[in-house]
C-alpha atoms as a PDB file:
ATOM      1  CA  UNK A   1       0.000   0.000   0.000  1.00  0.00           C
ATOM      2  CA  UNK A   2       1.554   3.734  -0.931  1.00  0.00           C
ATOM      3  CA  UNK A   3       1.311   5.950   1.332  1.00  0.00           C
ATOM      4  CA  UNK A   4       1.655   9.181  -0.502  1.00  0.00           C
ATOM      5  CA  UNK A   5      -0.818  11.608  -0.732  1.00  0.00           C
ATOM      6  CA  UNK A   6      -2.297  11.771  -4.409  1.00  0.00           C
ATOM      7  CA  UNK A   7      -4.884  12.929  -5.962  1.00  0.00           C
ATOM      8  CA  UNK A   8      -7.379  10.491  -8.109  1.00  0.00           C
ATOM      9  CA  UNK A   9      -9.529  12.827  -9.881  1.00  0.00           C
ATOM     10  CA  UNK A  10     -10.584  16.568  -9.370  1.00  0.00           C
ATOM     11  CA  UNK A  11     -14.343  17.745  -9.604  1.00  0.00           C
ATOM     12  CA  UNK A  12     -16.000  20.475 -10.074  1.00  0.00           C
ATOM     13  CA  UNK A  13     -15.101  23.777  -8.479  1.00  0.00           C
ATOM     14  CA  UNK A  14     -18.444  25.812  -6.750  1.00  0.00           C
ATOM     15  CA  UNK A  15     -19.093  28.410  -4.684  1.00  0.00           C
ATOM     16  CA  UNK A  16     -19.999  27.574  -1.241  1.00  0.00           C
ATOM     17  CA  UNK A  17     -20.146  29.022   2.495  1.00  0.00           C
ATOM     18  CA  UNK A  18     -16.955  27.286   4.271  1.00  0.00           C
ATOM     19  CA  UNK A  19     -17.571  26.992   8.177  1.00  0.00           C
ATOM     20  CA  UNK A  20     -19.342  29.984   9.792  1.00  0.00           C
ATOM     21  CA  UNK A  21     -18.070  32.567   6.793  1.00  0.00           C
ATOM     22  CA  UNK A  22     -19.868  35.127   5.362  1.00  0.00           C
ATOM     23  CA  UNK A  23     -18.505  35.123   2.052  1.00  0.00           C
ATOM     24  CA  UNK A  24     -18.915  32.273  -0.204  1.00  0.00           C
ATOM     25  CA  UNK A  25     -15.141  30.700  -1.001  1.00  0.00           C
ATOM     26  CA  UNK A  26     -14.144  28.800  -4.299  1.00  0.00           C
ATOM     27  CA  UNK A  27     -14.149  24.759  -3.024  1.00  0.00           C
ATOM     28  CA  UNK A  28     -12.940  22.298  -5.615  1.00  0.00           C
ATOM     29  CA  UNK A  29     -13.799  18.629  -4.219  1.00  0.00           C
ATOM     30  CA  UNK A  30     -11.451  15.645  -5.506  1.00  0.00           C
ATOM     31  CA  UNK A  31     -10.948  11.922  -4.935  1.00  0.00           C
ATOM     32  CA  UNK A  32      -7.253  11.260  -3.390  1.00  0.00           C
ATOM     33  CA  UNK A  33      -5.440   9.800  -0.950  1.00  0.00           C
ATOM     34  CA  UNK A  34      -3.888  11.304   2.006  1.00  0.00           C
ATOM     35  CA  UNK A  35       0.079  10.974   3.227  1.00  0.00           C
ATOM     36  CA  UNK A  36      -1.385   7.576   5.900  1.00  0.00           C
ATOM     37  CA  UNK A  37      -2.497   5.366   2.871  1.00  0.00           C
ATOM     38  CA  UNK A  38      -6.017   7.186   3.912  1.00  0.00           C
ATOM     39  CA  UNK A  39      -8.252   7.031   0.367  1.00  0.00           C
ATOM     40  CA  UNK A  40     -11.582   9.137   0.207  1.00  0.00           C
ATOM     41  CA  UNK A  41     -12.338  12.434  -0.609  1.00  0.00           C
ATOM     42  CA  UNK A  42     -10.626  15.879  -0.011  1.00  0.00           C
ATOM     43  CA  UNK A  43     -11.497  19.744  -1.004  1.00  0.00           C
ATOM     44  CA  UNK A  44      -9.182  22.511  -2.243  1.00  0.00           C
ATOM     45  CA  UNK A  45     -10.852  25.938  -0.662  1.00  0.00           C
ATOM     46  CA  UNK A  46      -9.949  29.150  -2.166  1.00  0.00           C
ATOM     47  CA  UNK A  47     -11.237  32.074   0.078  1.00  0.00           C
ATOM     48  CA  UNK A  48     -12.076  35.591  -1.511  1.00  0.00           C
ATOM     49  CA  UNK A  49      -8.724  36.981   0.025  1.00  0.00           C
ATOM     50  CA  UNK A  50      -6.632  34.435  -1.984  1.00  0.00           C
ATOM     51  CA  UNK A  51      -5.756  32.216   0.632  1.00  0.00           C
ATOM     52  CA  UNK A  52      -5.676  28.663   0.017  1.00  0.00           C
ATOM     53  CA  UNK A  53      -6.337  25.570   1.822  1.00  0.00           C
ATOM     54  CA  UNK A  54      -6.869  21.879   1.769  1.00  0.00           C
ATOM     55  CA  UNK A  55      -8.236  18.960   3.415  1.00  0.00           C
ATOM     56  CA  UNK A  56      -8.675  15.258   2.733  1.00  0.00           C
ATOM     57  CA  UNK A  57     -11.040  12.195   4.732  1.00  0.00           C
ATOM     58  CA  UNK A  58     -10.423   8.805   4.270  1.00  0.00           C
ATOM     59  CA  UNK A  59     -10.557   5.630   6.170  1.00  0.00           C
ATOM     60  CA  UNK A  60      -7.776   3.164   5.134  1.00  0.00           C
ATOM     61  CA  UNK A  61      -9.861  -0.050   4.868  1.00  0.00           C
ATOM     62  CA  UNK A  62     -12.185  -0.282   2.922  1.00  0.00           C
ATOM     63  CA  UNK A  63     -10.843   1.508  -0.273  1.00  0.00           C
ATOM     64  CA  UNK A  64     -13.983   2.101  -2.763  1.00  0.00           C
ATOM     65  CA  UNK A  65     -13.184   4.241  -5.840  1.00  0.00           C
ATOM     66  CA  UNK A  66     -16.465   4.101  -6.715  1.00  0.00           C
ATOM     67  CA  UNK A  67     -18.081   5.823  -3.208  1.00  0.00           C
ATOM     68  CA  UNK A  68     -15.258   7.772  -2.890  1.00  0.00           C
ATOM     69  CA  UNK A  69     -16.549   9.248  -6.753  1.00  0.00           C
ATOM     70  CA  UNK A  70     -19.723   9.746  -5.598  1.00  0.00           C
ATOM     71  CA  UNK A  71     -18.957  11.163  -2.735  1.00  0.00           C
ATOM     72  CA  UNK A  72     -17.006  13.625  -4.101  1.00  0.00           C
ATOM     73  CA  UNK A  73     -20.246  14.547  -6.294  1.00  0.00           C
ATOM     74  CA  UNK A  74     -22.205  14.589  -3.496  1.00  0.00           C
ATOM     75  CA  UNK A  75     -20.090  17.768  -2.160  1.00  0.00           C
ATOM     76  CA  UNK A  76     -20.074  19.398  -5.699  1.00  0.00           C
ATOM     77  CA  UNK A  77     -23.869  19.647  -4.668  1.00  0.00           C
ATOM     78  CA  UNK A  78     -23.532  21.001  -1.039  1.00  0.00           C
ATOM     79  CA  UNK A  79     -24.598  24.702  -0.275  1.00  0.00           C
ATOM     80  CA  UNK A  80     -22.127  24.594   2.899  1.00  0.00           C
ATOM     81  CA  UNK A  81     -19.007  22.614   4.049  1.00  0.00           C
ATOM     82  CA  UNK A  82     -18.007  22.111   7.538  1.00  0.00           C
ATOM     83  CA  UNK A  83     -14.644  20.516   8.550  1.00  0.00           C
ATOM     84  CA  UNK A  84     -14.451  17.510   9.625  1.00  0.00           C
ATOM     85  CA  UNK A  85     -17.894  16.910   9.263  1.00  0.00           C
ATOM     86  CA  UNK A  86     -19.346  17.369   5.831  1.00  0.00           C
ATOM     87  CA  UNK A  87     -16.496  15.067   4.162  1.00  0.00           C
ATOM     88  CA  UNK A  88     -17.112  11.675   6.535  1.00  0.00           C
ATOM     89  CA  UNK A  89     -20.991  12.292   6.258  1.00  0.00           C
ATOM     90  CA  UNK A  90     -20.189  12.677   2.394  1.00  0.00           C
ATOM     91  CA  UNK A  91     -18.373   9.692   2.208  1.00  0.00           C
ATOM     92  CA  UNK A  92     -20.809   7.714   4.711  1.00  0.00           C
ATOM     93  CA  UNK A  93     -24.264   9.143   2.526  1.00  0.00           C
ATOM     94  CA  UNK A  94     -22.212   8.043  -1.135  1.00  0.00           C
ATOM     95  CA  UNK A  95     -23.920   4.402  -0.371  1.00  0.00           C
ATOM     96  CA  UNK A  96     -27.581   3.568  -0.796  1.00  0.00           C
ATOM     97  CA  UNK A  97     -27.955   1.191   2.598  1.00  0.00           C
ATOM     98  CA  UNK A  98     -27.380   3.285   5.430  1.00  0.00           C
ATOM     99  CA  UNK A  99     -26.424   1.738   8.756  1.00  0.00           C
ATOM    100  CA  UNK A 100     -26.358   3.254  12.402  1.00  0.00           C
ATOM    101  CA  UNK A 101     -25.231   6.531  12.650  1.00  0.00           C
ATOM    102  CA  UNK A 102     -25.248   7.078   8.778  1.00  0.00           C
ATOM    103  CA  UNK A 103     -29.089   8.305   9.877  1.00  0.00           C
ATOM    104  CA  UNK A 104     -27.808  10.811  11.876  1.00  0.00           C
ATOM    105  CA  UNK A 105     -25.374  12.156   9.042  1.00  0.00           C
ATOM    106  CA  UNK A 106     -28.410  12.397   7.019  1.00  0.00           C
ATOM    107  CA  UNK A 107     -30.417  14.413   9.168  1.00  0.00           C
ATOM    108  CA  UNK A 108     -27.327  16.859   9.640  1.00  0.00           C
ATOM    109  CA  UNK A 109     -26.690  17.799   5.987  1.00  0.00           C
ATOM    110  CA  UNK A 110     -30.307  17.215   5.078  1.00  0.00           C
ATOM    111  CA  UNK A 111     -30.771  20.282   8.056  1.00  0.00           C
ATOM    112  CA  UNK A 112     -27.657  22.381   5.774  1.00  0.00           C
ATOM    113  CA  UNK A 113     -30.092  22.358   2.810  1.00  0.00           C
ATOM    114  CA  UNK A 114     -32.880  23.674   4.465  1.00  0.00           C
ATOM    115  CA  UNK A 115     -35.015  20.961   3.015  1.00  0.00           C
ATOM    116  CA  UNK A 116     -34.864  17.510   3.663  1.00  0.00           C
ATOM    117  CA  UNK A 117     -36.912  16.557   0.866  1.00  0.00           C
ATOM    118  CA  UNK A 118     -34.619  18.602  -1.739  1.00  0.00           C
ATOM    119  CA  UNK A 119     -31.119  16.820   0.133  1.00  0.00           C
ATOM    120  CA  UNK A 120     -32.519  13.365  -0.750  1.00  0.00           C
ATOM    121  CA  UNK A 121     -33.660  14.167  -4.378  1.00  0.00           C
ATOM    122  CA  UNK A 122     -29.667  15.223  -4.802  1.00  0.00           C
ATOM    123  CA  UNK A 123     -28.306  12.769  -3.177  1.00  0.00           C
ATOM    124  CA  UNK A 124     -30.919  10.257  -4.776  1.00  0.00           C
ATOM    125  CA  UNK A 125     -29.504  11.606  -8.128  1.00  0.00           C
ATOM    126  CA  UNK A 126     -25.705  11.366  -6.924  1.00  0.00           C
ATOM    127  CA  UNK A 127     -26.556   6.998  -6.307  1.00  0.00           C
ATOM    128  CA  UNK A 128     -27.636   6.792  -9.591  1.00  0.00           C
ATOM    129  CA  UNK A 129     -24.332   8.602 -11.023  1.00  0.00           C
ATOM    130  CA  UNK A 130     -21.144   6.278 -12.079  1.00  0.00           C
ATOM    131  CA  UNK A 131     -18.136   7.885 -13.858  1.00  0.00           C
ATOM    132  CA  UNK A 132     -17.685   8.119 -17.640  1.00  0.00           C
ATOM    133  CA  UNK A 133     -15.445   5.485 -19.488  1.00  0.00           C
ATOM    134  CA  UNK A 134     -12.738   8.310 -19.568  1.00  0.00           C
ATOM    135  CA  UNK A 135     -12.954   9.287 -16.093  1.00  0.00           C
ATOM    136  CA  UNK A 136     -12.792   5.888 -15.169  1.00  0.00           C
ATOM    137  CA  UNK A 137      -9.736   5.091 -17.070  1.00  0.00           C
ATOM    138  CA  UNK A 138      -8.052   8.354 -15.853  1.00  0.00           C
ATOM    139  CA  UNK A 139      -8.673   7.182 -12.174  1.00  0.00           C
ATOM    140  CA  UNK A 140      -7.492   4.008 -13.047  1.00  0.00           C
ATOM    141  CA  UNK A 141      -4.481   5.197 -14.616  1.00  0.00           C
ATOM    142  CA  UNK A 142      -3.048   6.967 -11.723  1.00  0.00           C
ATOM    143  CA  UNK A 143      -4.444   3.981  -8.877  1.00  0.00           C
ATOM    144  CA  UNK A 144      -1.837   1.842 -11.282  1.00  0.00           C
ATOM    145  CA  UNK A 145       0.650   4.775 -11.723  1.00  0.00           C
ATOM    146  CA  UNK A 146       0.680   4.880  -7.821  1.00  0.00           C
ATOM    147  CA  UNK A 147       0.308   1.563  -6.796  1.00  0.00           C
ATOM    148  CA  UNK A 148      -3.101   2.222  -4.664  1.00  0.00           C
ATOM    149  CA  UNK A 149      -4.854  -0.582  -3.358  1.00  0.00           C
ATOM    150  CA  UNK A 150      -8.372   0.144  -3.980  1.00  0.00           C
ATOM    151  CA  UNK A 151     -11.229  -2.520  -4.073  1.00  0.00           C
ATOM    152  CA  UNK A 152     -11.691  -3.222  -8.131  1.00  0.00           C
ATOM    153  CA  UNK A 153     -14.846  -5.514  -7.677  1.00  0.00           C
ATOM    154  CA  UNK A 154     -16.751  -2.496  -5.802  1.00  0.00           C
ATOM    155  CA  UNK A 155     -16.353  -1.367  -9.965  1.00  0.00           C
ATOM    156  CA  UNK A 156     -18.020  -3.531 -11.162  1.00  0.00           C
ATOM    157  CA  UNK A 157     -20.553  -4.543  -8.603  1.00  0.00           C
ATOM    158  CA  UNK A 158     -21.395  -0.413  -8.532  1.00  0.00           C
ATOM    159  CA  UNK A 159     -22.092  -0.902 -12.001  1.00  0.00           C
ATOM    160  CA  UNK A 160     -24.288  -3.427 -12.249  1.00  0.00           C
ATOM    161  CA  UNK A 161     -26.364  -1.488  -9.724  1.00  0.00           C
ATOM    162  CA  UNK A 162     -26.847   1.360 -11.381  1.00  0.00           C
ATOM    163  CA  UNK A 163     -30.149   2.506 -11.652  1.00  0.00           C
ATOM    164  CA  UNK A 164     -32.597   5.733 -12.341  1.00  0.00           C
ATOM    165  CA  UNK A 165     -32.444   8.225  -9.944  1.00  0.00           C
ATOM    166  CA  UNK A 166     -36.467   8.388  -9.949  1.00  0.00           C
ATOM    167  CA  UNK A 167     -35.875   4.238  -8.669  1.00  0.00           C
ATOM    168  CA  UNK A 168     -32.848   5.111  -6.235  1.00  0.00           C
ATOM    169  CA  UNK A 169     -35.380   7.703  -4.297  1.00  0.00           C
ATOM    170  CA  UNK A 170     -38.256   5.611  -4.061  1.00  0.00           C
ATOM    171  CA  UNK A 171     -36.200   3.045  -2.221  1.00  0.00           C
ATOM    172  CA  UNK A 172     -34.363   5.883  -0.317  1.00  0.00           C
ATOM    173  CA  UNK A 173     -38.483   7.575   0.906  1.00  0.00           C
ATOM    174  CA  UNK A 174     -39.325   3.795   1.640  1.00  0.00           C
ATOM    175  CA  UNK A 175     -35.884   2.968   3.815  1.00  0.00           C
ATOM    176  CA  UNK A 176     -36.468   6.254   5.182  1.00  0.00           C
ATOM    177  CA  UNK A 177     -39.920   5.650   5.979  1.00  0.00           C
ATOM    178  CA  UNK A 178     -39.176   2.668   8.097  1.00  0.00           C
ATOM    179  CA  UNK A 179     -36.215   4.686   9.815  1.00  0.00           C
ATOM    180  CA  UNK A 180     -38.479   6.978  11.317  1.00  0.00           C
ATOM    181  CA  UNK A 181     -41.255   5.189  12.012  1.00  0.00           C
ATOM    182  CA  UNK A 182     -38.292   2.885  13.796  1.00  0.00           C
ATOM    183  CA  UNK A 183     -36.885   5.853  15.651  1.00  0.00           C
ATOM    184  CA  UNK A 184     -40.285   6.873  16.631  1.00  0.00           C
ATOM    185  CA  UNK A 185     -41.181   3.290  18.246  1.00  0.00           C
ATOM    186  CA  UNK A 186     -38.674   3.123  20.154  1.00  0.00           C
ATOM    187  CA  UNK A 187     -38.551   6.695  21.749  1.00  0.00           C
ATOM    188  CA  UNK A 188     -42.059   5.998  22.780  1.00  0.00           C
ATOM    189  CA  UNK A 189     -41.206   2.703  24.603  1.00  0.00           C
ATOM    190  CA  UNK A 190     -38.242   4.583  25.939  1.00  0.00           C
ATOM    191  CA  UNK A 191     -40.925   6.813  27.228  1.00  0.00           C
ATOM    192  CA  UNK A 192     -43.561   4.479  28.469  1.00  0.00           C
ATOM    193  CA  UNK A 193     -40.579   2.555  30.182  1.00  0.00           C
ATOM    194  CA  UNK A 194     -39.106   6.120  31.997  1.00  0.00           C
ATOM    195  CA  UNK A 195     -42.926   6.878  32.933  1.00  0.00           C
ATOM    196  CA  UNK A 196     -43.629   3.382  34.464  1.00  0.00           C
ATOM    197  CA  UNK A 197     -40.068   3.899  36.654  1.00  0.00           C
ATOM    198  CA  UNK A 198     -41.113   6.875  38.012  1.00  0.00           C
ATOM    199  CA  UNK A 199     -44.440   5.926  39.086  1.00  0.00           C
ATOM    200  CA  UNK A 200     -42.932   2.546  40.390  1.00  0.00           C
ATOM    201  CA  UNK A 201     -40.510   4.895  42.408  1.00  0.00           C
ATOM    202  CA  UNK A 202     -43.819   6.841  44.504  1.00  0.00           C
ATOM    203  CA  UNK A 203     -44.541   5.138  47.185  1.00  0.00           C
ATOM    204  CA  UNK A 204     -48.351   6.123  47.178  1.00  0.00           C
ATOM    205  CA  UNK A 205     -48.274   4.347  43.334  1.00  0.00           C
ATOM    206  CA  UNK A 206     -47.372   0.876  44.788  1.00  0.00           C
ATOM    207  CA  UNK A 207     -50.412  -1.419  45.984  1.00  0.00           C
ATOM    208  CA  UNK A 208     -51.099  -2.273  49.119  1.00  0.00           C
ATOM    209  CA  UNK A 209     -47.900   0.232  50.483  1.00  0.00           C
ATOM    210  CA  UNK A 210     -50.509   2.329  52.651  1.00  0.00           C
ATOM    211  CA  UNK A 211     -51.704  -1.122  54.433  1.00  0.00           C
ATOM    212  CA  UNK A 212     -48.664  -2.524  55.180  1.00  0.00           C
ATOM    213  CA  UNK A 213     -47.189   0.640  56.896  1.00  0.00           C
ATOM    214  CA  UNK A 214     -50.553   1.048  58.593  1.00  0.00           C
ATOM    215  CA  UNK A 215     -50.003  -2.612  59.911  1.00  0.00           C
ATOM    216  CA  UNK A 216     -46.425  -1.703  61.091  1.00  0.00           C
ATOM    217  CA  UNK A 217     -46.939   1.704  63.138  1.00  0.00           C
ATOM    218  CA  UNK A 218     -50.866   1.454  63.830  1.00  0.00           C
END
């Protein structure tokens, strides 16, 4: 495995509010590799005063070129970017099937947009992206060039998936749908269960209490 930071492939550059700034800087999102064999995603931000900056997320197992693409489209569509935060939720939310806390990264940058509904049509339409035969082959070039050990068979399993964006959102409403409705279960039975402690906890709640003190002291 090289561990050299390079980069993959460079999207599109857009203008976007960067932390709690006023003014909207330049942010050009990329697929790359960091300088501990981390692969992921990474942004070049170019504030309005010329200064320059850059940061890059990645996990180094598992290595998917494929998320890691979509991802980086995924941030080519977000109003706002937040370090560390908006590249791991990126990363995390470039997969249909969502696991554990992937929910609460969706709720976070679905609450950036300002619309919940809007973030999942984008991100709906982001699934159903794969890259063109020449960025593919450009990616693929410089993996080799390198020597990075990415996951080929995500490649082709990714593609066989690929779908409409209009069938990637009806699945995402429906697996959202069930979230919620999940989430909403349980914090009533986490409710009911609080509610039945503390009226197990009053005395005057449990049966027969008054009696048997009445028995003891007359």
């Amino acid at each position: 495995m090289s561990n050299k930071s390079v980069v993959v492939l460079t999207g599109n550059t857009g203008k976007k509010f960067f932390y709690g700034e006023t003014e909207q800087a330049d942010v050009t999102p990329f697929v790359g590799q960091d300088n501990m064999g981390q692969f992921g995603i990474g942004i070049a931000v170019t504030r309005p005063n010329g200064t320059k900056q850059g940061w890059i997320w990645g996990l180094v197992m598992p290595r998917h070129l494929i998320q890691s693409w979509r991802a980086m489209k995924l941030l080519e569509e977000m109003p706002r970017i937040k370090l560390p935060g908006t590249l791991s939720h990126c990363w995390s939310l470039a997969k249909e099937k969502l696991q554990g806390y992937d929910y609460k990264y969706l709720d976070e940058e679905g609450a950036v947009w300002g619309s919940y509904e809007k973030f999942r049509e984008a991100r709906a339409k982001v699934l159903a992206m794969f890259p063109t035969d020449d960025e593919l082959k450009a990616m693929l070039a410089i993996v080799n060039e390198q020597g990075l050990n990415i996951r080929v068979e995500e490649i082709e399993e990714q593609r066989e998936k690929l779908s409409s964006a209009d069938g990637i959102l009806k699945r995402l409403i429906v697996a959202d749908d069930v979230w919620r409705e999940r989430d909403r279960l349980e914090a009533e039975s986490r409710a009911k269960r609080e509610s039945e402690r503390v009226k197990a906890s009053d005395p005057a709640s449990l049966p027969g209490r008054k009696g048997f003190f009445r028995q003891l002291f007359g």
